[in-house]
Structures are given as C-alpha cells and as structure tokens.
C-alpha atoms as a PDB file:
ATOM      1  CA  UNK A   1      15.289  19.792  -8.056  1.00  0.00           C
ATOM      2  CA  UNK A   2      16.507  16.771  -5.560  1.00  0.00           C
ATOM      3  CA  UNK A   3      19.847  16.946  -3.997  1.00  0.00           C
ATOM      4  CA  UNK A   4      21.913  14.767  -4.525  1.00  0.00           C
ATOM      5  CA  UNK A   5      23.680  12.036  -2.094  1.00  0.00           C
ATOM      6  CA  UNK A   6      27.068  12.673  -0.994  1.00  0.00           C
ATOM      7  CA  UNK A   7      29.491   9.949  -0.396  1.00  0.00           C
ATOM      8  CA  UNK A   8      29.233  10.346   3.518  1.00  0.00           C
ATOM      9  CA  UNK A   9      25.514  10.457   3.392  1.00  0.00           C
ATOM     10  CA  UNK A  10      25.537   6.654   1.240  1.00  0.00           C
ATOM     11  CA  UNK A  11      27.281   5.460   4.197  1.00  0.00           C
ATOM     12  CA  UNK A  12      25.015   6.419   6.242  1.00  0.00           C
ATOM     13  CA  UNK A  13      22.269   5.048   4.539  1.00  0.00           C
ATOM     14  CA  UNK A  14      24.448   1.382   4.210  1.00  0.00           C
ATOM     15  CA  UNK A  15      24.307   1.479   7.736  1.00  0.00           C
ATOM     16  CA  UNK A  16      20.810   2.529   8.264  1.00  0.00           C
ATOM     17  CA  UNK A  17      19.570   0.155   6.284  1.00  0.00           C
ATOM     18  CA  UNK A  18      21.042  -2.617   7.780  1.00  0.00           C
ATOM     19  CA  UNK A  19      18.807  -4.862  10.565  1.00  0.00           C
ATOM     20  CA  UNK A  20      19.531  -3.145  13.703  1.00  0.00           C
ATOM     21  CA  UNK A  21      22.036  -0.366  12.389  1.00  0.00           C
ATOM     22  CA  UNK A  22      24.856  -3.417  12.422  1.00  0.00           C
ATOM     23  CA  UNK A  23      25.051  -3.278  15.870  1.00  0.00           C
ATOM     24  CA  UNK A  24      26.173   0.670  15.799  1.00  0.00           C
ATOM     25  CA  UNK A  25      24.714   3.176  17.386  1.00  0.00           C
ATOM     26  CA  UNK A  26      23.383   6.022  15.806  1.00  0.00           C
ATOM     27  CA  UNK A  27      26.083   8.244  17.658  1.00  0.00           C
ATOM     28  CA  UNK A  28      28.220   5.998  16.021  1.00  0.00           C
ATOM     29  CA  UNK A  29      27.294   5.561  12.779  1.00  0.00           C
ATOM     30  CA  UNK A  30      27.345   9.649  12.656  1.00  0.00           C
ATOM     31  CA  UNK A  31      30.843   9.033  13.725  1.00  0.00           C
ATOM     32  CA  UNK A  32      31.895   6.649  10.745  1.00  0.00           C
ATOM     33  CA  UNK A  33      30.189   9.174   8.509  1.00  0.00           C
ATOM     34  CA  UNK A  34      32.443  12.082  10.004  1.00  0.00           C
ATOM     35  CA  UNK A  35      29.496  14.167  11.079  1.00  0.00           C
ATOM     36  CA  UNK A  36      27.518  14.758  14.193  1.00  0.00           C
ATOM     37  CA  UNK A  37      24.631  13.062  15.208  1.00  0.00           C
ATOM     38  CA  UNK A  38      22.327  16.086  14.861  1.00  0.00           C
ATOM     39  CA  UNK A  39      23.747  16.388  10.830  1.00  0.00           C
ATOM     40  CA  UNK A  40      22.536  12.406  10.860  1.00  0.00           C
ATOM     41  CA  UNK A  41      19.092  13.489  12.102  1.00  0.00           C
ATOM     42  CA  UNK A  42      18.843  16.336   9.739  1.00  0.00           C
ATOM     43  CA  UNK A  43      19.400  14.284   6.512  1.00  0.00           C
ATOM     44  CA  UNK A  44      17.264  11.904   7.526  1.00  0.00           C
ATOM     45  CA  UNK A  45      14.571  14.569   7.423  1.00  0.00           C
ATOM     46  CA  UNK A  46      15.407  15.259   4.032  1.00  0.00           C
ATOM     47  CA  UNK A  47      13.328  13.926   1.310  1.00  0.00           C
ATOM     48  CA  UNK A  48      15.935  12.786  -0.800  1.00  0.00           C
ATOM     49  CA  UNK A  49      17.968  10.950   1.835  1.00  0.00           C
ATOM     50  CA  UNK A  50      14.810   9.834   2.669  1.00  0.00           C
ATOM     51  CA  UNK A  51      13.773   7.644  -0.283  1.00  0.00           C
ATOM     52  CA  UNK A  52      17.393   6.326  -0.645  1.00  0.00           C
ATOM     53  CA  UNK A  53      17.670   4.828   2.596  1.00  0.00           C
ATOM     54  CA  UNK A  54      14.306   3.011   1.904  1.00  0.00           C
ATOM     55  CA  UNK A  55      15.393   1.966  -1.190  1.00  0.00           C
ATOM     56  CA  UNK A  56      18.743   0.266   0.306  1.00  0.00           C
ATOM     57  CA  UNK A  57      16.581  -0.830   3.080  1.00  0.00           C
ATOM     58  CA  UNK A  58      14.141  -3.038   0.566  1.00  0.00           C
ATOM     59  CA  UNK A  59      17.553  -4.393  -1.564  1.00  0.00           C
ATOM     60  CA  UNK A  60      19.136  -5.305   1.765  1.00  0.00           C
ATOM     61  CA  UNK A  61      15.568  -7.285   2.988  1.00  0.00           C
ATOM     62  CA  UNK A  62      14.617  -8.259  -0.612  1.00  0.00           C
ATOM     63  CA  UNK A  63      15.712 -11.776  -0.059  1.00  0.00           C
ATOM     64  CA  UNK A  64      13.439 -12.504   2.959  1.00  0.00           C
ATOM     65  CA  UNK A  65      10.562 -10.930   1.625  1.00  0.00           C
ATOM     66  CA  UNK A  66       9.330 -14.452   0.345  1.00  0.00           C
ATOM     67  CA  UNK A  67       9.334 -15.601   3.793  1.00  0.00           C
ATOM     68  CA  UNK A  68       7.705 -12.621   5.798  1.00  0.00           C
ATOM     69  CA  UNK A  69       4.761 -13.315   3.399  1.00  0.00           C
ATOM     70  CA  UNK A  70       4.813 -16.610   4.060  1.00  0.00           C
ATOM     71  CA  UNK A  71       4.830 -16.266   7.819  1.00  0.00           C
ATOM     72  CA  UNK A  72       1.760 -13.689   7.653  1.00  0.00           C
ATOM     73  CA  UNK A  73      -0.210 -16.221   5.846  1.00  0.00           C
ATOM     74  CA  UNK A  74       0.591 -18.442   8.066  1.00  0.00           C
ATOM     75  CA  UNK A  75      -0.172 -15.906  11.291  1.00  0.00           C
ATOM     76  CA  UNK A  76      -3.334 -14.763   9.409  1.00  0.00           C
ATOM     77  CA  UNK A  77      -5.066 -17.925   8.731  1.00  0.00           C
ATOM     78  CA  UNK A  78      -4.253 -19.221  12.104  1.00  0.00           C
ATOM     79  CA  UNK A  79      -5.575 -16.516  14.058  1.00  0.00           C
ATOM     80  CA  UNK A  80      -8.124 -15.919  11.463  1.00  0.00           C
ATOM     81  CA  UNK A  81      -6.864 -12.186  11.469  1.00  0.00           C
ATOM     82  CA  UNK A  82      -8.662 -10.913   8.124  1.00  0.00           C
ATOM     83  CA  UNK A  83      -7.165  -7.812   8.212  1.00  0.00           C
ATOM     84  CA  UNK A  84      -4.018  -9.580   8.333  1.00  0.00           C
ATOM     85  CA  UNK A  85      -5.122 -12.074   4.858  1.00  0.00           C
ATOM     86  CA  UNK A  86      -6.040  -8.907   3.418  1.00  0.00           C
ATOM     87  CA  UNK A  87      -2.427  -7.567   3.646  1.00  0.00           C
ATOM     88  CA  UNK A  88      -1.191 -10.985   2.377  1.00  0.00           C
ATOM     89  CA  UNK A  89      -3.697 -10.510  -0.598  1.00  0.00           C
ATOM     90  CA  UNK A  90      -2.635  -7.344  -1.459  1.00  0.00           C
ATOM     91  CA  UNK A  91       1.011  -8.318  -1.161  1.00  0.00           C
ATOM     92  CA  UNK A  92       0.608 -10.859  -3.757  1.00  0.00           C
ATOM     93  CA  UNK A  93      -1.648  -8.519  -6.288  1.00  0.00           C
ATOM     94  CA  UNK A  94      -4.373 -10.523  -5.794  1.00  0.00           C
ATOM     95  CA  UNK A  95      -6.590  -8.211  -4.070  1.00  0.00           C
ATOM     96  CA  UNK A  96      -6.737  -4.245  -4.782  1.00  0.00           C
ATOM     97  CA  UNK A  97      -9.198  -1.273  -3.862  1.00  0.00           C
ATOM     98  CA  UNK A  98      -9.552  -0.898  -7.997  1.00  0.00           C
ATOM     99  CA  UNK A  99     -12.909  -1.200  -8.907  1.00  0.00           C
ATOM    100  CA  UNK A 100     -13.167  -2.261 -12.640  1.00  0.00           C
ATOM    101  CA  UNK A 101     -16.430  -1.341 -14.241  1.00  0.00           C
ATOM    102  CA  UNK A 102     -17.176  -2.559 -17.327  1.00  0.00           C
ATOM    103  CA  UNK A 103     -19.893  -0.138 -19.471  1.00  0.00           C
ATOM    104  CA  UNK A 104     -21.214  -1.058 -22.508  1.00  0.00           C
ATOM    105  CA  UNK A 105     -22.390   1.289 -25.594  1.00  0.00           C
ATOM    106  CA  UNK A 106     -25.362   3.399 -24.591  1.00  0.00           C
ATOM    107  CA  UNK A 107     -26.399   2.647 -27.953  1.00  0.00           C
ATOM    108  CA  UNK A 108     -26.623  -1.008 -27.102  1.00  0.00           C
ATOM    109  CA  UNK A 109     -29.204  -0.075 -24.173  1.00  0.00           C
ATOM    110  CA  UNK A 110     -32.995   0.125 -24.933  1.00  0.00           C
ATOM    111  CA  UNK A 111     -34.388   2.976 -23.176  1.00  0.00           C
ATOM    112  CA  UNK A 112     -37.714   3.045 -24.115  1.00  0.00           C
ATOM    113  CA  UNK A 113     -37.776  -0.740 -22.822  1.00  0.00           C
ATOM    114  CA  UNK A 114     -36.766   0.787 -19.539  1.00  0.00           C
ATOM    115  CA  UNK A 115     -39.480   3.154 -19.143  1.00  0.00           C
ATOM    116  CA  UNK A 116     -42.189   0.861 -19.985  1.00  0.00           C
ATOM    117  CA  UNK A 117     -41.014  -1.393 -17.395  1.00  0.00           C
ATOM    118  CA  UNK A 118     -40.556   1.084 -14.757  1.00  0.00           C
ATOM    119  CA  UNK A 119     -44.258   2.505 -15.560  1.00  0.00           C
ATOM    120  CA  UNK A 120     -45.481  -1.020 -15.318  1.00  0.00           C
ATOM    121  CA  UNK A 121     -43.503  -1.181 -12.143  1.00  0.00           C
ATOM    122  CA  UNK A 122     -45.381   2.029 -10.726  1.00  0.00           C
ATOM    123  CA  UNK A 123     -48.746   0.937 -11.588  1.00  0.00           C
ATOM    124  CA  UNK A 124     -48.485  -2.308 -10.040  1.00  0.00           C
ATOM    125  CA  UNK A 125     -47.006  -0.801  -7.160  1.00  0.00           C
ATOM    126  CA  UNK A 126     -50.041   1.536  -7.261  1.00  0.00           C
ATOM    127  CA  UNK A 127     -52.626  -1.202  -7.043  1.00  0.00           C
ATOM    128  CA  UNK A 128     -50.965  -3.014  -4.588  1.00  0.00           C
ATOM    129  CA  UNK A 129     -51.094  -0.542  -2.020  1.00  0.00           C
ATOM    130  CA  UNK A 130     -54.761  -0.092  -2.893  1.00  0.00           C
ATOM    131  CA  UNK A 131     -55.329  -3.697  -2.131  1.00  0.00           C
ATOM    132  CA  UNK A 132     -53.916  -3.370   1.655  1.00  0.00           C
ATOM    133  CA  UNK A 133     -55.994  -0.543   2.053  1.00  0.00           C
END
C-alpha cells in the first residue's frame, strides 16, 4: 500500500512544482518544510511523493500547455525536425504506435480459391525459369 502525503511533504511538492522552485533554493524550500535537505531528497525518491509532485507540476503548467504545442509545431515545421512533428502528432492523438487490424470471418475467405491460385502461381513460375534456360 502507498503512503500517504503529509502536510509538510504537500508543501514541498507546491514548491517543487513551481517554475524554478519560486526562486527558493532547495536548501530552502527543505527549510519552509521544517526538514533537512537530505529528508527533501529522500521523499523525492519515494514513489508516492513522486507521482504527486508531477501531478501538481502538470495543474500548475496546464494552462500553457496549448502554447508549448503550438511553439513545437511551429519549431518542427520550420526546421523540418520530423521527430519533432511526430511528438506534436502524438500530443494531439493524432498519431499512435497502435496498429489496428481489421480481420474478417475465416469463413468469409475461400481457401480452396487460394490454393489454386498459388499452384497456378508455381507452375508459371516453373515454366518461366525453363524459358531463360
């Protein structure tokens, strides 16, 4: 089971999760949090803490993300960066790695159709190369 977030530990992550740490330091932040730096560093390793602080770090960017996107369309199509339109793509759902494949009833296929052809295939294949020869 997760632990949970203590109080000191959500300020933390406020401040983390701010653009530049809000001007603190990380010395500092540990300070406002009443714990040393090294405690900091450990929750940060922690799972939990973890996946909070990323969480309050897309709520607190959430409002540019329309714009970053926009800019790497922008950057991508000008320096014709396709790794870069790919991102953009993906952003936007428009592009995945899924690959939908679409069967239809076996039923539905003729088989002995198949085979005839493929014979057909191997005997003119067959006389072929004894033409070139």
């Amino acid at each position: 089971m997760a632990k949970k977030i203590t109080a000191e530990q959500y300020v933390a992550i406020e401040w983390l999760s701010i653009p530049n740490k809000g001007g603190k330091t990380f010395e500092e932040i540990a300070t406002i949090c009443g714990v040393t730096a090294r405690t900091l560093e450990n929750w940060r390793k922690t799972p939990t803490f973890d996946a909070e602080l990323k969480r309050a770090i897309i709520r607190n960017n959430s409002a540019k993300l329309p714009e970053v996107v926009e800019s790497m369309a922008e950057w991508a199509i000008r320096e014709g960066n396709a790794a870069a339109a790919k991102l953009v793509l993906q952003i936007n759902g428009m592009l995945t790695d899924k690959v939908e494949v679409e069967t239809k009833d076996a039923n539905a296929t003729d088989v002995e159709a198949l085979r005839a052809r493929i014979e057909a295939f191997k005997v003119r294949k067959g006389s072929d190369s004894e033409d070139t020869e």
